[in-house]
N, C-alpha and C. Protein backbone atom coordinates (compact mmCIF):
# COMPACT_ATOMS: atom_id res chain seq x y z
N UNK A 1 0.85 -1.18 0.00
CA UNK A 1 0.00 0.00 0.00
C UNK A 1 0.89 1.24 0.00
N UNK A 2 0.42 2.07 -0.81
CA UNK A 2 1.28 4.03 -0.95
C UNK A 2 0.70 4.80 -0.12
N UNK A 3 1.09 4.92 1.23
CA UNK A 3 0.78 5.83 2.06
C UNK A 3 0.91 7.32 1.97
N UNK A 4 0.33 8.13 1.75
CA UNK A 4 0.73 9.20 1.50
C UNK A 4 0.64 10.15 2.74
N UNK A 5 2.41 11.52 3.71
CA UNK A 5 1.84 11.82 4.66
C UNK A 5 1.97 13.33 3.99
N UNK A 6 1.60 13.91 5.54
CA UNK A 6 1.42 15.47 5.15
C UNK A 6 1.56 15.97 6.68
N UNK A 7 1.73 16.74 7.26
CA UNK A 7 1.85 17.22 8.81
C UNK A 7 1.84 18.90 8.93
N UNK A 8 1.85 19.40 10.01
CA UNK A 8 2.60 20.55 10.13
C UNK A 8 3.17 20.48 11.24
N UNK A 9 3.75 21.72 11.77
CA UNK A 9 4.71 21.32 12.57
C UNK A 9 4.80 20.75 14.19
N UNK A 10 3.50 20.53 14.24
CA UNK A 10 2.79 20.09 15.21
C UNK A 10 3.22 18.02 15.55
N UNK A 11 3.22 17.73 14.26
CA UNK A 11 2.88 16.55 13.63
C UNK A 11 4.28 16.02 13.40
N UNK A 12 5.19 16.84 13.13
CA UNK A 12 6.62 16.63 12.73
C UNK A 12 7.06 15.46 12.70
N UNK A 13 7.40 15.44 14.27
CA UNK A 13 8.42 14.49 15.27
C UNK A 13 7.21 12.65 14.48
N UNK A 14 5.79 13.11 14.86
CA UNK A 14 5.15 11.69 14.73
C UNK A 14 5.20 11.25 13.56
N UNK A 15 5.28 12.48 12.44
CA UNK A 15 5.07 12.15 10.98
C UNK A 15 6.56 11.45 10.48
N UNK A 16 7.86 11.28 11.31
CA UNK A 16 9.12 11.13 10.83
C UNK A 16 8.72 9.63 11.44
N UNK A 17 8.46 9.58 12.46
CA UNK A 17 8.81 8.14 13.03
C UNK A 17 7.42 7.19 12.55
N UNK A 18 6.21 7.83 12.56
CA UNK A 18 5.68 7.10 11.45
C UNK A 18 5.97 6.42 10.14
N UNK A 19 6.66 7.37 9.50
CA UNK A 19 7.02 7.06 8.13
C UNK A 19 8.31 5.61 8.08
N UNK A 20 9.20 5.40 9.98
CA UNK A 20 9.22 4.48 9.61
C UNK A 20 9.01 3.27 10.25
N UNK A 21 8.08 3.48 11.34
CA UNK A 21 6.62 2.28 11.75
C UNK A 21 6.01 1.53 10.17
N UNK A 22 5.74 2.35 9.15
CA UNK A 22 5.18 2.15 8.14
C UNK A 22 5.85 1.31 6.86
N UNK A 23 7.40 2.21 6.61
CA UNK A 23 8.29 1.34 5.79
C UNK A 23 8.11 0.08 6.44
N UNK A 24 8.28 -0.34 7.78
CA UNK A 24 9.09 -0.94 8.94
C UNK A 24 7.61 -2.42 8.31
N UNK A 25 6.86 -2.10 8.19
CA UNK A 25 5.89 -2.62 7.79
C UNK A 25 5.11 -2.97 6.81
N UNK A 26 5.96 -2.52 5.57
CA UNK A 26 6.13 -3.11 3.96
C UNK A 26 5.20 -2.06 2.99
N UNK A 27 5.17 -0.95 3.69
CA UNK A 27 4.73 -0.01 3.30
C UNK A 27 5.02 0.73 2.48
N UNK A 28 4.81 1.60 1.38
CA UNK A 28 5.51 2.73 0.28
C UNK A 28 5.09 4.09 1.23
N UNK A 29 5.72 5.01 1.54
CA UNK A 29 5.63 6.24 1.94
C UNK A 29 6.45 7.16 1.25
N UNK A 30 5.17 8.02 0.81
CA UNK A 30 5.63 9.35 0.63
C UNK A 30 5.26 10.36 1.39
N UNK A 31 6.15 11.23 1.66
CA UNK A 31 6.43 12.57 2.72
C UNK A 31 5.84 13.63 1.96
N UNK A 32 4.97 14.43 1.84
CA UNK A 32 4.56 15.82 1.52
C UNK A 32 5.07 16.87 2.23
N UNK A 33 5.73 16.70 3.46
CA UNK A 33 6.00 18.14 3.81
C UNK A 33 5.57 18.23 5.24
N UNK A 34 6.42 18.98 5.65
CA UNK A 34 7.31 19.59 5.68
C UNK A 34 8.95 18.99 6.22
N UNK A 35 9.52 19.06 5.53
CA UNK A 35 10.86 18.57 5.65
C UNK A 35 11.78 19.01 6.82
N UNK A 36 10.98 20.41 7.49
CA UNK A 36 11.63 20.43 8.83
C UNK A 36 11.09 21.14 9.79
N UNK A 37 11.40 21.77 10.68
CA UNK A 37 10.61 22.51 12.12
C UNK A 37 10.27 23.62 11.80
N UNK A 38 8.94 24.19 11.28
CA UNK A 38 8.75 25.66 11.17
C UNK A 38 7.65 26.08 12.26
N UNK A 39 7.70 26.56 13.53
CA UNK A 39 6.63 26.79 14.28
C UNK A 39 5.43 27.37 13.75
N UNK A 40 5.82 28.28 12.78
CA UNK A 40 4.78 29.08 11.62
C UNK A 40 4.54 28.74 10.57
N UNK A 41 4.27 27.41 10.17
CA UNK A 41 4.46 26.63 8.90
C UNK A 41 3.16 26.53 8.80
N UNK A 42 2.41 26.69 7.54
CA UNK A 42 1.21 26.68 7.03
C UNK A 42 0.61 25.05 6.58
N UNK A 43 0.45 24.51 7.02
CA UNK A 43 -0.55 23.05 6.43
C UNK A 43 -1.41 22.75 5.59
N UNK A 44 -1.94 24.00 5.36
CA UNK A 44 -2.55 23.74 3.93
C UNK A 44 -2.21 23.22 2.70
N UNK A 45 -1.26 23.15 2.17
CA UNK A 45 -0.49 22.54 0.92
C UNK A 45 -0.19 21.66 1.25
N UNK A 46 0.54 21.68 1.97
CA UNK A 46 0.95 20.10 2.64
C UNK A 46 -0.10 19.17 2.60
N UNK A 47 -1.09 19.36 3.35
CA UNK A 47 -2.08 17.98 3.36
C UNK A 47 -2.80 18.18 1.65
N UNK A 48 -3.14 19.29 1.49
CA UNK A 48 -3.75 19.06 0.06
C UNK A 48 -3.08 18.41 -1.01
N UNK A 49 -1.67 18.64 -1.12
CA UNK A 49 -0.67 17.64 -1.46
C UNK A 49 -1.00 16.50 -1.49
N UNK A 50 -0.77 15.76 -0.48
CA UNK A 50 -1.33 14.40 -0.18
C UNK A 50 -2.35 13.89 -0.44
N UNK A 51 -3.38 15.06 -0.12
CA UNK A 51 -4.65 14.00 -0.77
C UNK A 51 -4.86 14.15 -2.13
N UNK A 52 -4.56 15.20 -3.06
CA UNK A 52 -4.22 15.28 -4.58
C UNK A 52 -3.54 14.08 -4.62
N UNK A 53 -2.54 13.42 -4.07
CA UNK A 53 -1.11 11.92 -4.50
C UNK A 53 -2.34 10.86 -4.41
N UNK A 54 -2.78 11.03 -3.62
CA UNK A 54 -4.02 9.76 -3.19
C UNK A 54 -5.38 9.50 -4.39
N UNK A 55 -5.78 10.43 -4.50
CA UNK A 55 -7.05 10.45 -4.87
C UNK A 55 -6.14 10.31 -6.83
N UNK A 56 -5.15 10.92 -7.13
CA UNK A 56 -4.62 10.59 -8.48
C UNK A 56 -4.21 9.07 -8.39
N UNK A 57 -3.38 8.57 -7.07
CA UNK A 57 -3.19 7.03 -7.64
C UNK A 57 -4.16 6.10 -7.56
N UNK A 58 -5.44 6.49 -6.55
CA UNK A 58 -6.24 5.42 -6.89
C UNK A 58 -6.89 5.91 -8.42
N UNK A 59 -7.57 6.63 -8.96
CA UNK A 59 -8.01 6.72 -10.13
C UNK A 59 -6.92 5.90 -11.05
N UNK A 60 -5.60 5.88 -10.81
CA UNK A 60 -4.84 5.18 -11.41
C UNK A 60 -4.44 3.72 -11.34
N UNK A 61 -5.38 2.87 -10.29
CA UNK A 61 -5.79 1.66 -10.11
C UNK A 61 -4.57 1.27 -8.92
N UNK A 62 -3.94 2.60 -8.28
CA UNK A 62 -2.79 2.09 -7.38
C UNK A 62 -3.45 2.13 -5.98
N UNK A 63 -3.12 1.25 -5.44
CA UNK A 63 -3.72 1.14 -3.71
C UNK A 63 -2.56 2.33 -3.07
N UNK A 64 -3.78 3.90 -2.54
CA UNK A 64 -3.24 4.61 -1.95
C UNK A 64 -4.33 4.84 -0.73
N UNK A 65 -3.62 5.31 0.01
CA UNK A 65 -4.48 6.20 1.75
C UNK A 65 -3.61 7.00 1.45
N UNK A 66 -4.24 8.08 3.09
CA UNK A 66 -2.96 9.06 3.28
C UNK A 66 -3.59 9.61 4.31
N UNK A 67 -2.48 10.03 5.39
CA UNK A 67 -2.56 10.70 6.62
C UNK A 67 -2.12 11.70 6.59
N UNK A 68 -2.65 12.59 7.63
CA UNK A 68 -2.37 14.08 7.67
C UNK A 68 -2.41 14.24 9.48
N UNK A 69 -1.49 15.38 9.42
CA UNK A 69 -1.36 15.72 11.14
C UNK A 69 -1.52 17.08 11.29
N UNK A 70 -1.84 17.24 12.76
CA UNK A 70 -2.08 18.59 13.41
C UNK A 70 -1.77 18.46 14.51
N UNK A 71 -1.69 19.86 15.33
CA UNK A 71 -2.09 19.61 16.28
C UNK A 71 -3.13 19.04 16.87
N UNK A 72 -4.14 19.66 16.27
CA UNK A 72 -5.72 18.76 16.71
C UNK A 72 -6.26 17.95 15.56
N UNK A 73 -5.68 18.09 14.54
CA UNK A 73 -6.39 17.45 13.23
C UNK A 73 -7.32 17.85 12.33
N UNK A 74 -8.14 18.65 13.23
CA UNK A 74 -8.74 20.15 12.63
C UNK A 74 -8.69 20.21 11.03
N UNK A 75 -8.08 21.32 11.45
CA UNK A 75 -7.53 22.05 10.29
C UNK A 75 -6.87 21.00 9.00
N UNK A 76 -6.33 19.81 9.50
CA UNK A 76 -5.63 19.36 8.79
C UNK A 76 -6.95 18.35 7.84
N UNK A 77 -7.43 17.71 8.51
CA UNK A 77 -8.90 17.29 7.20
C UNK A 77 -9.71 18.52 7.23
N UNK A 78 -9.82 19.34 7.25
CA UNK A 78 -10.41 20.39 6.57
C UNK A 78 -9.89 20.74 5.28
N UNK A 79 -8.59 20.63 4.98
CA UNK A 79 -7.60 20.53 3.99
C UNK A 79 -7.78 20.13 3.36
N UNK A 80 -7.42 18.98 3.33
CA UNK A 80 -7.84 17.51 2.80
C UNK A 80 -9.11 17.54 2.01
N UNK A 81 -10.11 17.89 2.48
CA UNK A 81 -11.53 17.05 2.06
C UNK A 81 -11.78 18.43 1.24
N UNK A 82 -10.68 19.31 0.48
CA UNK A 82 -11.23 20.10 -0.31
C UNK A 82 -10.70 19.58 -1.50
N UNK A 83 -10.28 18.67 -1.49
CA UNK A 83 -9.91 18.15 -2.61
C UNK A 83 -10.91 17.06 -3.70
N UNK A 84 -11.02 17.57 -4.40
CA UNK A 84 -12.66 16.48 -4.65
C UNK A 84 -12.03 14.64 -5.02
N UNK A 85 -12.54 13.98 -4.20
CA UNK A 85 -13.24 12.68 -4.01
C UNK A 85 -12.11 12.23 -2.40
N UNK A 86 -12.08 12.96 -2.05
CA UNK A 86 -11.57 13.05 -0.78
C UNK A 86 -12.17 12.68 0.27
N UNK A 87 -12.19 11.61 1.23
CA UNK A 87 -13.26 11.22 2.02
C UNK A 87 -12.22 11.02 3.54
N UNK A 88 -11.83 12.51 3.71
CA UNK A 88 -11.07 12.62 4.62
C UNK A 88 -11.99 12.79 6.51
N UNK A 89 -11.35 11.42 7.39
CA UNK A 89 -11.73 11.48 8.67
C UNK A 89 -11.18 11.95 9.69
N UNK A 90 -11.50 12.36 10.29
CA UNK A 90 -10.72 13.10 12.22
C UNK A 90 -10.78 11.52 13.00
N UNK A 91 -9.84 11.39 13.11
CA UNK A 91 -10.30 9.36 13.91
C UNK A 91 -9.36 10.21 15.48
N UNK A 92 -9.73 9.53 16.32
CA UNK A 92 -9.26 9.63 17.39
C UNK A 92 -9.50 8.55 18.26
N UNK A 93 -10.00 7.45 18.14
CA UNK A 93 -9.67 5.74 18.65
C UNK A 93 -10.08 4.91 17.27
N UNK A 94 -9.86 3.64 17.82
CA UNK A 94 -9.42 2.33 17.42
C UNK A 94 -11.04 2.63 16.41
N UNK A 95 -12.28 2.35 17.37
CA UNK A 95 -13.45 2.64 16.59
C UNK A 95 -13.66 3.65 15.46
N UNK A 96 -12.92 4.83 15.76
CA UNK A 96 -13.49 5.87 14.51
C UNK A 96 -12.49 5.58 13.43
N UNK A 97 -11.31 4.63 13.53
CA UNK A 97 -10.56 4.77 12.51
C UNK A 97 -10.84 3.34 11.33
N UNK A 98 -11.63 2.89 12.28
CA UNK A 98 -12.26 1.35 11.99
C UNK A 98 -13.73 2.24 11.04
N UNK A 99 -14.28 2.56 11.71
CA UNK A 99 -15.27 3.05 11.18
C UNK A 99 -15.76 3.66 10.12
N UNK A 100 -14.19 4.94 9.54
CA UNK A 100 -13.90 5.36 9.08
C UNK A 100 -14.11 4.64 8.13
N UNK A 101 -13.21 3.65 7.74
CA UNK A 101 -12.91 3.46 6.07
C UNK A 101 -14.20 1.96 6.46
N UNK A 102 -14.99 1.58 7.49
CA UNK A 102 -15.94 0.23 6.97
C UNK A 102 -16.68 1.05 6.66
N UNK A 103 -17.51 2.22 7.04
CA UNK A 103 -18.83 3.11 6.27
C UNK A 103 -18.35 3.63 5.92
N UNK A 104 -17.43 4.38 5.70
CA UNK A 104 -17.42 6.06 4.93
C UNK A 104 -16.49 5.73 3.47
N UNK A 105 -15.57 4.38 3.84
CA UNK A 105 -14.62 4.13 2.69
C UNK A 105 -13.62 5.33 3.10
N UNK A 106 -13.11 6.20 4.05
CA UNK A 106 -12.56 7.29 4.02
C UNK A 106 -10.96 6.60 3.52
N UNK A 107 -10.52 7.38 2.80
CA UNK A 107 -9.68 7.31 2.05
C UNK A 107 -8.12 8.64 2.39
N UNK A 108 -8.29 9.12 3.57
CA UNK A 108 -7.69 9.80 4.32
C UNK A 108 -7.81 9.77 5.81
N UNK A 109 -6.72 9.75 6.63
CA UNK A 109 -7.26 9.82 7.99
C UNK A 109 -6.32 11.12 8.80
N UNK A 110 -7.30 11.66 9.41
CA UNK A 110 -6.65 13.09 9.83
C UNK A 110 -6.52 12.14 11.68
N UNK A 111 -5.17 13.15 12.51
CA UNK A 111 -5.04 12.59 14.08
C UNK A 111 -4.60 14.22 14.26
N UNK A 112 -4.96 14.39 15.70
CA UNK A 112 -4.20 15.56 16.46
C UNK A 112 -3.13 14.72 17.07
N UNK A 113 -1.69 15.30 16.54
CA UNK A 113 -0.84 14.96 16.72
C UNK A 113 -0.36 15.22 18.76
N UNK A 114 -1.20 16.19 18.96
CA UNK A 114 -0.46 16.96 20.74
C UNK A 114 -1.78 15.89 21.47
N UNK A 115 -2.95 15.07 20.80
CA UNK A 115 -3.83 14.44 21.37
C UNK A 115 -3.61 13.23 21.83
N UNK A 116 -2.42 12.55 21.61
CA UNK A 116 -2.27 10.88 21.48
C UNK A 116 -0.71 10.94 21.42
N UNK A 117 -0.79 9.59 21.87
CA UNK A 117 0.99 9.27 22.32
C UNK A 117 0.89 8.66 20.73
N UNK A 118 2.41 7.70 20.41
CA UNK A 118 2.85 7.86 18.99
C UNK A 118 2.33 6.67 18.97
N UNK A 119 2.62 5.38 20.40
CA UNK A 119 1.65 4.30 20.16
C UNK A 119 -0.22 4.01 20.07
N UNK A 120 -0.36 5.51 20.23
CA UNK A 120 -2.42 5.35 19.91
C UNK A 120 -2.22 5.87 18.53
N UNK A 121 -1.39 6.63 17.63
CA UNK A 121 -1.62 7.01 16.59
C UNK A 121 -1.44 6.00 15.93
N UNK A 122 0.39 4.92 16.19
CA UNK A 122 0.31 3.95 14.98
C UNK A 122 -0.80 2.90 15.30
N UNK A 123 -1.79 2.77 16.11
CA UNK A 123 -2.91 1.72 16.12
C UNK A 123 -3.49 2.06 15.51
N UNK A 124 -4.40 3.37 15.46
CA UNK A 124 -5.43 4.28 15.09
C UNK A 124 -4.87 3.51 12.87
N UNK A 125 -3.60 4.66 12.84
CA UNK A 125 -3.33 4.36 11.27
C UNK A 125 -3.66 2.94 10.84
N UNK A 126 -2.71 1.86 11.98
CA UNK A 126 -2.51 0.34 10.96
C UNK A 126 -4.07 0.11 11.35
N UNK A 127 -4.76 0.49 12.32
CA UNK A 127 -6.50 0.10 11.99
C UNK A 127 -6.97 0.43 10.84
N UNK A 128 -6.81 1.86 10.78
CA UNK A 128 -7.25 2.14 9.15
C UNK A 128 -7.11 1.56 7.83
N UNK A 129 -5.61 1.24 7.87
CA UNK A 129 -4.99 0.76 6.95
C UNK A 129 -5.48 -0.64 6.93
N UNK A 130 -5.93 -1.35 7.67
CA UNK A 130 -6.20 -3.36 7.98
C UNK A 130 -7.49 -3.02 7.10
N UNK A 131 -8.75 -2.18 7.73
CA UNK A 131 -9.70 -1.82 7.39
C UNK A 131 -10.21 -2.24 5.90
N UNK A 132 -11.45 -2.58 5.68
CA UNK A 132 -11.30 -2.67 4.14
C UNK A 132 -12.93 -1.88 4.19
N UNK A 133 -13.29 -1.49 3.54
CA UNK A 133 -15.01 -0.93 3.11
C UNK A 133 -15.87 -2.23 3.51
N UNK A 134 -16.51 -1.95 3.71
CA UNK A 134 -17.78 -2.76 3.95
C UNK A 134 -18.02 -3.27 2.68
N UNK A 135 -18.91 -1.65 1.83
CA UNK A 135 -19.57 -2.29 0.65
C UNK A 135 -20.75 -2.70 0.51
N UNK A 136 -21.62 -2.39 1.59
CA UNK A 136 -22.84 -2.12 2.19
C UNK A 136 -23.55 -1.15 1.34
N UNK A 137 -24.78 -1.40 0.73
CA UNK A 137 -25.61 -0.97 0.05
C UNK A 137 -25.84 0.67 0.99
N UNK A 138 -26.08 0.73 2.05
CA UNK A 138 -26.10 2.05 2.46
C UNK A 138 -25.29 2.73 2.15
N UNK A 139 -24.32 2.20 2.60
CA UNK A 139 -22.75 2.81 2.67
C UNK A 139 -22.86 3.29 0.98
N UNK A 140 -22.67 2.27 0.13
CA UNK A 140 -22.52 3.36 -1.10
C UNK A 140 -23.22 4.28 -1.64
N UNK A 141 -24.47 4.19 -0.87
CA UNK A 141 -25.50 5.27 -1.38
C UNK A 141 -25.04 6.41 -0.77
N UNK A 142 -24.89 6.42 0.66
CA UNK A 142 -24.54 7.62 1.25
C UNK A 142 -23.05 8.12 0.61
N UNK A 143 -22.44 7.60 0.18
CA UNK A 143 -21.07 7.77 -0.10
C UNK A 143 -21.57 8.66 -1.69
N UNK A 144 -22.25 7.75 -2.61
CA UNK A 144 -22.59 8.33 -4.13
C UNK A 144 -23.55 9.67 -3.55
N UNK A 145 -24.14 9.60 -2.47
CA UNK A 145 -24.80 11.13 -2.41
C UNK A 145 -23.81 12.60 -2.30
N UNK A 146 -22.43 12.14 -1.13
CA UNK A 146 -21.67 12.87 -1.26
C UNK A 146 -21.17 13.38 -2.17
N UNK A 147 -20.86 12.25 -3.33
CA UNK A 147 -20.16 12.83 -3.96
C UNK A 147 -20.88 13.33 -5.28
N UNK A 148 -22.18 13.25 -5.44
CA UNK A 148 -22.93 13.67 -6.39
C UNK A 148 -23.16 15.22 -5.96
N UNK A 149 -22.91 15.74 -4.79
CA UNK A 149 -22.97 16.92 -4.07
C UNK A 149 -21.89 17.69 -4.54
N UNK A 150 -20.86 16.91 -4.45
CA UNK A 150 -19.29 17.51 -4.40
C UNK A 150 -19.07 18.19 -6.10
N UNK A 151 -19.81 17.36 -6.82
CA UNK A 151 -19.51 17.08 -8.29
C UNK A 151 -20.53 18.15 -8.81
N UNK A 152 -21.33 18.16 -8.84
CA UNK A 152 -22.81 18.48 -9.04
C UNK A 152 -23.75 19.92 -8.26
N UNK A 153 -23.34 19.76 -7.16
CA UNK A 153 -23.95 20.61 -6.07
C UNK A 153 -25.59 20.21 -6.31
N UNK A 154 -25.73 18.49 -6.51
CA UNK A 154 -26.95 18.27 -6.01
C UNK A 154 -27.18 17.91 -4.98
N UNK A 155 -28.44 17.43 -4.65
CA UNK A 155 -29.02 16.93 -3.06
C UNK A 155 -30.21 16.12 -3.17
N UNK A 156 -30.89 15.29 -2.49
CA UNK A 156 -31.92 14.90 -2.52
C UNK A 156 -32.79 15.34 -2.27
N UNK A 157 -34.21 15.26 -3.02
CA UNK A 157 -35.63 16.01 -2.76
C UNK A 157 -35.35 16.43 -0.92
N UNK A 158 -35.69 17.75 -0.14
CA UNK A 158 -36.17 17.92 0.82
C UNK A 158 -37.74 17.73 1.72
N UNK A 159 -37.31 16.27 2.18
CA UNK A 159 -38.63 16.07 2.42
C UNK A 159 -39.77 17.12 3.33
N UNK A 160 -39.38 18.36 3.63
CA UNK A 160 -39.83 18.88 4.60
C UNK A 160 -40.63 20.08 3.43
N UNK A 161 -40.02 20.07 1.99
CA UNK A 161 -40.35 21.29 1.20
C UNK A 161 -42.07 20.36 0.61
């Protein structure tokens, strides 16, 4: 699998020793950035980076994810999920990162890096990563609604109109 990361400087220290929990584990990683300590370092490119690498290699039939860091994680899938077909999550245990990719298929996983020691993050990731979609008839409906939104700026009839 092509992991793709992204951090800011919040994320640094976890995003280095992740990257090699991950090799360490037969993994492809690529680094988006930032290559070193900027207390004032902007995250926006950085994670959008990443999820642009992701969302191009799967269209390209390559098995990609990709993680992104923050301090809180925030900001950092906020990033992320402006990227269209981006199905970027905030996971913060074992369940939401599980959860994540069995309903949502999320295809990014955002962590607050100052929230979790480095051993709840690499569980949280290799959960994600074990994870496979469900594939659940809901699940893809809700998933094709998103993205018929994203694409389209449609929605379904309002039942209340």
């Amino acid at each position: 699998m092509r992991i793709h990361i992204a951090t800011d400087h919040a994320g640094l220290d976890f995003s280095t020793r992740l990257q090699e929990h991950l090799r360490a584990a037969g993994h492809d990683v690529v680094d988006h950035g930032p290559i070193e300590y900027d207390a004032v370092d902007d995250y926006p490119a950085f994670c959008i980076r990443a999820a642009q690498a992701v969302i191009a290699e799967q269209r390209g039939g390559i098995d990609a994810l990709g993680v992104v860091f923050g301090g809180s994680g925030n900001g950092e899938q906020i990033a992320a999920n402006k990227v269209e077909g981006v199905r970027a999550a905030l996971v913060w245990n074992l369940s939401t990162a599980e959860l994540a990719r069995e309903h949502n298929d999320a295809n990014v996983i955002s962590i607050g890096a100052r929230q979790h020691t480095f051993e709840e993050v690499t569980s949280f990731i290799d959960r994600f990563i074990q994870t496979p979609f469900s594939g659940d008839e809901r699940h893809v409906r809700r998933i094709g609604q998103i993205a018929d939104f994203e694409r389209e700026g449609s929605l379904l009839p309002d039942p209340r109109a």
